[in-house]
N, C-alpha and C. Protein backbone atom coordinates (compact mmCIF):
# COMPACT_ATOMS: atom_id res chain seq x y z
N UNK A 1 -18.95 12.84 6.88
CA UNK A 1 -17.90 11.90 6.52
C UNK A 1 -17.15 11.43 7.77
N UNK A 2 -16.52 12.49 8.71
CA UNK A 2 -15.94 11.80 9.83
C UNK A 2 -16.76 11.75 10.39
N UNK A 3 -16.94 10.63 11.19
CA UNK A 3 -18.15 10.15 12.24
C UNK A 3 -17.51 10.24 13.87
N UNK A 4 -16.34 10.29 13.86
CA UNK A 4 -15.62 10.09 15.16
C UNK A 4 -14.18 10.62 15.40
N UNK A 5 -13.75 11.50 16.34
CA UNK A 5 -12.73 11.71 16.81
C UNK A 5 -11.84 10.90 17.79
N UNK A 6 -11.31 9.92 18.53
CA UNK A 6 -11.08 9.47 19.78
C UNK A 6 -10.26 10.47 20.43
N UNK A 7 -10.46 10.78 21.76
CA UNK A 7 -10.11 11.52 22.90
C UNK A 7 -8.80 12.41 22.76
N UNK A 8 -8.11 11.06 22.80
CA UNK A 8 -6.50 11.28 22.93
C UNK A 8 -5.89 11.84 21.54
N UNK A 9 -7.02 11.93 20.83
CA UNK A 9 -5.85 12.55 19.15
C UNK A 9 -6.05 14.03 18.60
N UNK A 10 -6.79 14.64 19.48
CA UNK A 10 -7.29 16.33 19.34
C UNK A 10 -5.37 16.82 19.04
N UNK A 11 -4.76 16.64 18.05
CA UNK A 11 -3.53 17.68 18.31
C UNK A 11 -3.15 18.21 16.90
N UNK A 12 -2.26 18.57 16.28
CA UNK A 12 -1.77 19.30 15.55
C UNK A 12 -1.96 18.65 14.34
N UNK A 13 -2.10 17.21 14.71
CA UNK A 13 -1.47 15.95 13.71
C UNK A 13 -2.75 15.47 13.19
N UNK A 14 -3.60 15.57 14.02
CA UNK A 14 -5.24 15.25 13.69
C UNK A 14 -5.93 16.14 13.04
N UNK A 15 -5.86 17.79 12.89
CA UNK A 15 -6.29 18.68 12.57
C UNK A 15 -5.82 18.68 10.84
N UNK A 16 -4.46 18.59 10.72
CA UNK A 16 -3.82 18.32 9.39
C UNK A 16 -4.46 17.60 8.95
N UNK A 17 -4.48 16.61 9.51
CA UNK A 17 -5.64 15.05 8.68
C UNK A 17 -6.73 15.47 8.53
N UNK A 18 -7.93 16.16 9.18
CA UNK A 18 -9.05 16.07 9.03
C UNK A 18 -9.05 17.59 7.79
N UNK A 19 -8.16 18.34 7.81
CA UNK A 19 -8.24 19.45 6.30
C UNK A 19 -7.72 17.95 5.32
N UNK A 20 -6.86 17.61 5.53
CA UNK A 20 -6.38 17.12 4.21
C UNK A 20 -7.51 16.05 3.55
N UNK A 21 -8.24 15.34 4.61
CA UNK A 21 -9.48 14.49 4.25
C UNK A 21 -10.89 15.33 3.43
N UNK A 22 -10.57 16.92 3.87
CA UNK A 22 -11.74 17.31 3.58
C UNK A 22 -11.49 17.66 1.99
N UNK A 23 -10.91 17.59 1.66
CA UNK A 23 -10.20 18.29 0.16
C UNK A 23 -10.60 16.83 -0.53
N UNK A 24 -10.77 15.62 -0.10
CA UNK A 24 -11.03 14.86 -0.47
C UNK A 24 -10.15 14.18 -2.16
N UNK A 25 -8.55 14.60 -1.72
CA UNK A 25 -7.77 14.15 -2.39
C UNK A 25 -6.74 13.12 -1.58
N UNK A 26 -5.64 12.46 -2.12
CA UNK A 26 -4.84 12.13 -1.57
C UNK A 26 -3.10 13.39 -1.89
N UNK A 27 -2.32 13.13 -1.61
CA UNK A 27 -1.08 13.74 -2.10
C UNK A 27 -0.70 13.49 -3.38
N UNK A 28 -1.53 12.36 -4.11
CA UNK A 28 -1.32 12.42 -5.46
C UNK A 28 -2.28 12.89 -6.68
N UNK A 29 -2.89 13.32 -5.77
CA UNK A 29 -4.53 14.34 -6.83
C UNK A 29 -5.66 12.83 -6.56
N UNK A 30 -5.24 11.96 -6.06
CA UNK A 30 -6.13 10.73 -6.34
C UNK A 30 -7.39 10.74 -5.60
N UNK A 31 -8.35 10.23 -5.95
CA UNK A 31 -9.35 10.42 -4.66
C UNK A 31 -9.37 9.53 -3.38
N UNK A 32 -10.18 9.79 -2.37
CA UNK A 32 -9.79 8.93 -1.27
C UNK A 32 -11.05 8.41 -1.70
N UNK A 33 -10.95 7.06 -1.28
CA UNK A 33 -12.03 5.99 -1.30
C UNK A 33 -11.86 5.56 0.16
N UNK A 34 -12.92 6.48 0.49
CA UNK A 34 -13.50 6.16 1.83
C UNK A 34 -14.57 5.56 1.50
N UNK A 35 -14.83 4.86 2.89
CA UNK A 35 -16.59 3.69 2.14
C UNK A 35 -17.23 4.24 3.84
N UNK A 36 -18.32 4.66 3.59
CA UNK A 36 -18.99 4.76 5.10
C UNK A 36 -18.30 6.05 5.83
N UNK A 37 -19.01 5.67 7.81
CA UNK A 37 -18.48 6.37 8.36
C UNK A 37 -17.03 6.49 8.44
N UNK A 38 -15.86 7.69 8.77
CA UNK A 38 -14.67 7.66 8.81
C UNK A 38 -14.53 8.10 10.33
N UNK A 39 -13.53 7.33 11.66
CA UNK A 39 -12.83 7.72 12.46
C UNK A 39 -11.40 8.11 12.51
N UNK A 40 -11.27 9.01 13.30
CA UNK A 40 -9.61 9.79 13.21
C UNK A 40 -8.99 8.64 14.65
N UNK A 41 -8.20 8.12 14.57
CA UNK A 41 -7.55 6.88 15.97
C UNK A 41 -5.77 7.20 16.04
N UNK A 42 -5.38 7.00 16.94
CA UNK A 42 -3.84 6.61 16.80
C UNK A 42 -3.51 5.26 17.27
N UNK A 43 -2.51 5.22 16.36
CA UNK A 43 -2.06 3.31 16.73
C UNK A 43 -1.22 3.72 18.26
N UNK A 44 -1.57 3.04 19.21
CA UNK A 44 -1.14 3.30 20.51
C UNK A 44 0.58 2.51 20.29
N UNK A 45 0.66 1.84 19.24
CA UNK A 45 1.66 0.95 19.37
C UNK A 45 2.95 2.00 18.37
N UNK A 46 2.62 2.80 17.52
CA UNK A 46 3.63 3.64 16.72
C UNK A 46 3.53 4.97 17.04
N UNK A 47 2.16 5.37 17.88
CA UNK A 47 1.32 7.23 18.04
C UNK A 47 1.65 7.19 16.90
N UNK A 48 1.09 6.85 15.11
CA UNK A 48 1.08 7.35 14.10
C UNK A 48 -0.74 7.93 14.11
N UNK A 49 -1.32 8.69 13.92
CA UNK A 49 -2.79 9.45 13.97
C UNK A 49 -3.07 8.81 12.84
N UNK A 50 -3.76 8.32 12.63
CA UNK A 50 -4.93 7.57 11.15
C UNK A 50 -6.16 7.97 11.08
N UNK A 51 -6.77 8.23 9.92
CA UNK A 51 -8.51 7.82 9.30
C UNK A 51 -8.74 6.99 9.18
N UNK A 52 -9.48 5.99 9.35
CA UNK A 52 -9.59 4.68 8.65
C UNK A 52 -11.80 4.87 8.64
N UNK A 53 -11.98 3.47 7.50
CA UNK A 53 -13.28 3.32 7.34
C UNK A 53 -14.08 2.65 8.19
N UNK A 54 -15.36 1.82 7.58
CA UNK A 54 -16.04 0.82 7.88
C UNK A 54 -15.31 -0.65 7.37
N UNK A 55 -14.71 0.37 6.09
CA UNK A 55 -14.30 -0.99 5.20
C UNK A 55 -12.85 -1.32 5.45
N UNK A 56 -12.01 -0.97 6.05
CA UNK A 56 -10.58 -0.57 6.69
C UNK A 56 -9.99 -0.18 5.78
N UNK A 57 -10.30 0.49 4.69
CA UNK A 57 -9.63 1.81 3.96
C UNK A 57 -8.61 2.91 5.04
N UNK A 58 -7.46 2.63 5.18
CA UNK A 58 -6.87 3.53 6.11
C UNK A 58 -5.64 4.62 5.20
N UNK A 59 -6.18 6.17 6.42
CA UNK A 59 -4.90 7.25 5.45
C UNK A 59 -4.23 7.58 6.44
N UNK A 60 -2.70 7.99 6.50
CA UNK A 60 -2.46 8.95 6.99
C UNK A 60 -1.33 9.53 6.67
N UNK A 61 -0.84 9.93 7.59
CA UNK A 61 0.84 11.06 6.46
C UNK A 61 2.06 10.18 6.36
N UNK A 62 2.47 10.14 5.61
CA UNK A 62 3.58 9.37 5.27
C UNK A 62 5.18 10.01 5.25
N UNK A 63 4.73 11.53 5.81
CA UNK A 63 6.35 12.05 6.03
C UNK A 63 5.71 12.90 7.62
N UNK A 64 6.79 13.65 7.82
CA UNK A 64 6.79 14.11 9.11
C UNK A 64 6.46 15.59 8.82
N UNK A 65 6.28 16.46 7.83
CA UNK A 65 5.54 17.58 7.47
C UNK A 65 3.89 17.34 7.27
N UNK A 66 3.60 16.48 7.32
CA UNK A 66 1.71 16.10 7.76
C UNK A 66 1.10 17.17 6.20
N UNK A 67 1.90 16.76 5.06
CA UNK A 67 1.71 17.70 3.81
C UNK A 67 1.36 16.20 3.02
N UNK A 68 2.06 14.99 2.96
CA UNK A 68 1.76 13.84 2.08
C UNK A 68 1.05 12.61 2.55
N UNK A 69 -0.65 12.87 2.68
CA UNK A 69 -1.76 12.18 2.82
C UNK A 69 -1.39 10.87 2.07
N UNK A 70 -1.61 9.49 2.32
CA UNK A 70 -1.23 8.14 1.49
C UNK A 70 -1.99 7.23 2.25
N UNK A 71 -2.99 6.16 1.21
CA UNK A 71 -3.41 5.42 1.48
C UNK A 71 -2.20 4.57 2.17
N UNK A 72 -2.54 3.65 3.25
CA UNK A 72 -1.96 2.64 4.03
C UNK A 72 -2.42 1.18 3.72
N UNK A 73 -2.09 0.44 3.22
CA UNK A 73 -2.31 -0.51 2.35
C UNK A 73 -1.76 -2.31 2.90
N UNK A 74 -2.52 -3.54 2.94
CA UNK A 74 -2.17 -4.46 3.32
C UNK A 74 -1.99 -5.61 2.88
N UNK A 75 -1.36 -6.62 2.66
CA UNK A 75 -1.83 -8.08 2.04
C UNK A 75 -2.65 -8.75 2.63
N UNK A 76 -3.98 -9.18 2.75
CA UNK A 76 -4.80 -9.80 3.25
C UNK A 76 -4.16 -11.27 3.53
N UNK A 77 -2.93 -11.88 2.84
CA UNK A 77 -2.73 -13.21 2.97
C UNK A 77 -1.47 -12.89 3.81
N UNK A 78 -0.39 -12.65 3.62
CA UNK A 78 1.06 -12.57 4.62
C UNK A 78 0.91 -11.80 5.67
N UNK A 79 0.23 -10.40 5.20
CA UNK A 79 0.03 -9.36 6.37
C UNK A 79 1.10 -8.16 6.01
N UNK A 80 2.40 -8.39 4.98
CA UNK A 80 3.39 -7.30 4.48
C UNK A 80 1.89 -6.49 4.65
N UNK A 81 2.68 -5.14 5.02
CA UNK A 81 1.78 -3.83 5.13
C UNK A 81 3.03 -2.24 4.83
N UNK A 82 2.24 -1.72 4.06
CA UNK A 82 3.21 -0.41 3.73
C UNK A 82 2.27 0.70 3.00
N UNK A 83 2.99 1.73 2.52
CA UNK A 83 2.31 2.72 2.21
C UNK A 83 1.83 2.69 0.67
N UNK A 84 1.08 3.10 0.01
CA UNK A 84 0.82 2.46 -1.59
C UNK A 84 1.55 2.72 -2.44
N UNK A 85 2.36 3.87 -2.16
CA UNK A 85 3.17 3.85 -2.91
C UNK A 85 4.61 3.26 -3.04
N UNK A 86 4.50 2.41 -1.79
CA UNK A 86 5.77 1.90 -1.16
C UNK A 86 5.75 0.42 -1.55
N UNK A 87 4.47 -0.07 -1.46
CA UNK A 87 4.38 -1.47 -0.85
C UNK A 87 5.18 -2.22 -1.69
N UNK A 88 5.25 -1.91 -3.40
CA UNK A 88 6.49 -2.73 -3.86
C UNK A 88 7.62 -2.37 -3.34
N UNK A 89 8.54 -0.98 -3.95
CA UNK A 89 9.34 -0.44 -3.95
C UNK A 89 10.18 -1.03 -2.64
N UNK A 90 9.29 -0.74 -1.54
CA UNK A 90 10.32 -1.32 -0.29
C UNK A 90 10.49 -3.29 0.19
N UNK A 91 9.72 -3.70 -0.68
CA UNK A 91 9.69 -4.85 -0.09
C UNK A 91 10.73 -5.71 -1.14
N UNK A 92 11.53 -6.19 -0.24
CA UNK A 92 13.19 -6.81 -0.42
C UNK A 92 12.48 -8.15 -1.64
N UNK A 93 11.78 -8.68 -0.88
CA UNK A 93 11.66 -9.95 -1.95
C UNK A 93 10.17 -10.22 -1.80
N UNK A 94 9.19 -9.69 -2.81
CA UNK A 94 7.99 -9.42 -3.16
C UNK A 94 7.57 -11.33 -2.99
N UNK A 95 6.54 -11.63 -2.13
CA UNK A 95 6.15 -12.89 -1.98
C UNK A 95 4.84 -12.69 -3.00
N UNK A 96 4.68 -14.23 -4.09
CA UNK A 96 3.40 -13.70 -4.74
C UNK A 96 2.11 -13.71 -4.17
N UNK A 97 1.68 -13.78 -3.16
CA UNK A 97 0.64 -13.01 -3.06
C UNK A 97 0.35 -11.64 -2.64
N UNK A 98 1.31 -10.69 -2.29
CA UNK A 98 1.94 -9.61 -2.24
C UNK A 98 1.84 -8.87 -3.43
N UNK A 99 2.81 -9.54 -4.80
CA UNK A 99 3.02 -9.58 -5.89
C UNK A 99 1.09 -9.63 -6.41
N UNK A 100 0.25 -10.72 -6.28
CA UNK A 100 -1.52 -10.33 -6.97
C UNK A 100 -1.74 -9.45 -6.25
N UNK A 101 -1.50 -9.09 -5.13
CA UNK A 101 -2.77 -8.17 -4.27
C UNK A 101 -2.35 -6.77 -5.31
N UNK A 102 -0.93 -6.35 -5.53
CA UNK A 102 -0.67 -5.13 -5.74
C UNK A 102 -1.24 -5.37 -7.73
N UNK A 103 -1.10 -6.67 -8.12
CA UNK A 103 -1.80 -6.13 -9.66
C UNK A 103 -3.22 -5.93 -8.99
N UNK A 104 -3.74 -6.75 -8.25
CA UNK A 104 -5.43 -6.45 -8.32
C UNK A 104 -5.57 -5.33 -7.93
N UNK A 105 -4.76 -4.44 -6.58
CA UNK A 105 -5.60 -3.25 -6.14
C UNK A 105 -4.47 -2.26 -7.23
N UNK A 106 -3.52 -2.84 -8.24
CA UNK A 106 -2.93 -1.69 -9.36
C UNK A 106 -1.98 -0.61 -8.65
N UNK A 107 -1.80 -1.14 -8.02
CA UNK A 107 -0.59 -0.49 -6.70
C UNK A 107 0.65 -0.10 -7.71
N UNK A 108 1.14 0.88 -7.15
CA UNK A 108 2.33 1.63 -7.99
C UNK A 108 3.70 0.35 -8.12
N UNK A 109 4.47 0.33 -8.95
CA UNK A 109 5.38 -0.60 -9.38
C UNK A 109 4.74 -2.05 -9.75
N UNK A 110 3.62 -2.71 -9.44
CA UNK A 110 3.44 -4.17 -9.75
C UNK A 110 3.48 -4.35 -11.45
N UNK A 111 3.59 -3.49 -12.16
CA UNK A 111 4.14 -3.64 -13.63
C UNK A 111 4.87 -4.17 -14.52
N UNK A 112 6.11 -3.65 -13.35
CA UNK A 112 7.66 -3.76 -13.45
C UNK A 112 8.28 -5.07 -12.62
N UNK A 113 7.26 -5.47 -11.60
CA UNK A 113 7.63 -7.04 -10.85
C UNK A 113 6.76 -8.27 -11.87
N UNK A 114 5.50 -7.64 -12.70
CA UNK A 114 5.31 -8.69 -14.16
C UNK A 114 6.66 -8.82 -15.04
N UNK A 115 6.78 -7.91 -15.08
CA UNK A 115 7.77 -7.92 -16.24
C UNK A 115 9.24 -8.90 -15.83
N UNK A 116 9.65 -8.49 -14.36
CA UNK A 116 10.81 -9.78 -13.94
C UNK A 116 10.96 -10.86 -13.92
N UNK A 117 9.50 -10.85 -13.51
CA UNK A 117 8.84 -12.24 -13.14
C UNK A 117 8.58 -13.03 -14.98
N UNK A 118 8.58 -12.24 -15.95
CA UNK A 118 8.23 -12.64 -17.10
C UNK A 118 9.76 -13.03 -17.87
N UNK A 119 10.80 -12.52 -17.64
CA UNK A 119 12.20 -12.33 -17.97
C UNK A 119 12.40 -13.72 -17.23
N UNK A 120 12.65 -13.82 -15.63
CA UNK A 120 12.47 -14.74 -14.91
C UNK A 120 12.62 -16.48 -15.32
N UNK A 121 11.13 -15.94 -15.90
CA UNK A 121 10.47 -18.02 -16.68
C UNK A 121 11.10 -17.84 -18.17
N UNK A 122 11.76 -17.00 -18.63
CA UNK A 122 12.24 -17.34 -19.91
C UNK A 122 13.51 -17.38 -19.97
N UNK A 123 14.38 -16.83 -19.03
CA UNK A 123 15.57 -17.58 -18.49
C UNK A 123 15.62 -19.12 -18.27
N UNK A 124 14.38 -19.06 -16.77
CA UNK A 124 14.45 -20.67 -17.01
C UNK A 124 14.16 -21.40 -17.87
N UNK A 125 13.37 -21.46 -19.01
CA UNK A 125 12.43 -22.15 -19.76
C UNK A 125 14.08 -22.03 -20.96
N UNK A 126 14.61 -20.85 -20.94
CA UNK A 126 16.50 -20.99 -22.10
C UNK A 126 16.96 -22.38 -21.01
N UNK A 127 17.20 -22.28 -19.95
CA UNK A 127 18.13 -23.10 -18.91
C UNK A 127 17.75 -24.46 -19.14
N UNK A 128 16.31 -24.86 -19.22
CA UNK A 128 15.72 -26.14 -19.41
C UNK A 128 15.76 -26.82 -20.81
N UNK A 129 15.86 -25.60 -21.93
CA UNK A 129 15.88 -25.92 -23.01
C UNK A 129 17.53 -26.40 -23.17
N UNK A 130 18.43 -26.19 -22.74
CA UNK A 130 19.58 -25.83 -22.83
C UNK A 130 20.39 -27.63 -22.33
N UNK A 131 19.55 -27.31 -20.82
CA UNK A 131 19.98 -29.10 -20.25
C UNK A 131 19.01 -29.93 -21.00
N UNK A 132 18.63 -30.05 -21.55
CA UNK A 132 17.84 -31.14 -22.37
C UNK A 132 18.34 -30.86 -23.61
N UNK A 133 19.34 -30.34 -24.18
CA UNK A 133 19.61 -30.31 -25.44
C UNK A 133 20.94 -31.01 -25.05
N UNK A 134 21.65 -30.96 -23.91
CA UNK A 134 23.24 -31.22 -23.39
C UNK A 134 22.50 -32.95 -23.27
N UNK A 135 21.21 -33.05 -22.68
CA UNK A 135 21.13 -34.34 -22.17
C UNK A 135 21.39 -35.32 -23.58
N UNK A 136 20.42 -34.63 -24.62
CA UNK A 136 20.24 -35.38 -25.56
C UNK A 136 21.45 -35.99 -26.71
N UNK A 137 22.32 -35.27 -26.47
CA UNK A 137 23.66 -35.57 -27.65
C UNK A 137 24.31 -36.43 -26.72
C-alpha cells in the first residue's frame, strides 16, 4: 500500500501515520479510500506530514495528538480546502459549488446547508408573493 517514504519525513509524525494507515480506518471507523500506490510527503509550506494517492485522496491528523486520522478534502472549482469533517462547518459563507461538491462527495453537514438553502427560496418566493399582491391592489 505505501509505495514511498520522502527523506525528510522519517519522524514521530510519519510513524503515527503509517500505523494509523495500516488499520486501514479513519478516526471515524470509516474506511480509507486509498486508490493505488500511497506516499507519506510533508507540505514544505505548513511541515503538516500527509498520505496522499495516485488519485489525490489525501490523510492526515487533524489535531496535534497524531490520534485523529481525517480525510483532507477540496473543491475542484474555488479551491476552499478543509478537513471532511470541517469543510462545511468552518466555511463562513458556503459558495455553491462548495455547497454540490460536499452533497456529491456526502460530506458531513451538506444536509443542513439543503435545508437553508430550501427555507431560503421560500422566504423569497413569501417576499415575491407578498410585493405582487401590494403591487396589485
Amino acid at each position: 500500500m505505501i509505495k514511498s517514504i520522502k527523506d525528510n519525513v522519517m519522524n514521530e509524525e510519519s510513524q503515527a501515520l503509517i500505523k494509523a494507515i495500516a488499520s486501514g480506518k479513519d478516526y471515524a471507523g470509516k474506511d480509507l479510500d486509498f486508490w493505488g500506490d500511497v506516499t507519506i510527503e510533508e507540505n514544505p509550506n505548513s511541515g503538516w506530514i500527509y498520505a496522499a494517492d495516485e488519485d489525490g485522496n489525501c490523510y492526515l491528523f487533524s489535531d496535534s495528538d497524531n490520534t485523529k486520522l481525517e480525510k483532507h478534502v477540496y473543491c475542484f472549482n474555488c479551491g476552499y480546502e478543509n478537513f471532511e469533517s470541517e469543510f462545511i462547518n468552518e466555511a463562513d459563507d458556503v459558495s455553491k459549488c462548495c455547497f454540490e461538491y460536499a452533497k456529491e462527495a456526502e460530506l458531513p453537514g451538506w444536509q443542513s446547508l439543503e435545508e437553508e438553502e430550501e427555507e431560503e427560496i421560500m422566504t423569497s418566493e413569501q417576499i415575491k408573493n407578498h410585493l405582487t399582491c401590494a403591487w396589485e391592489s
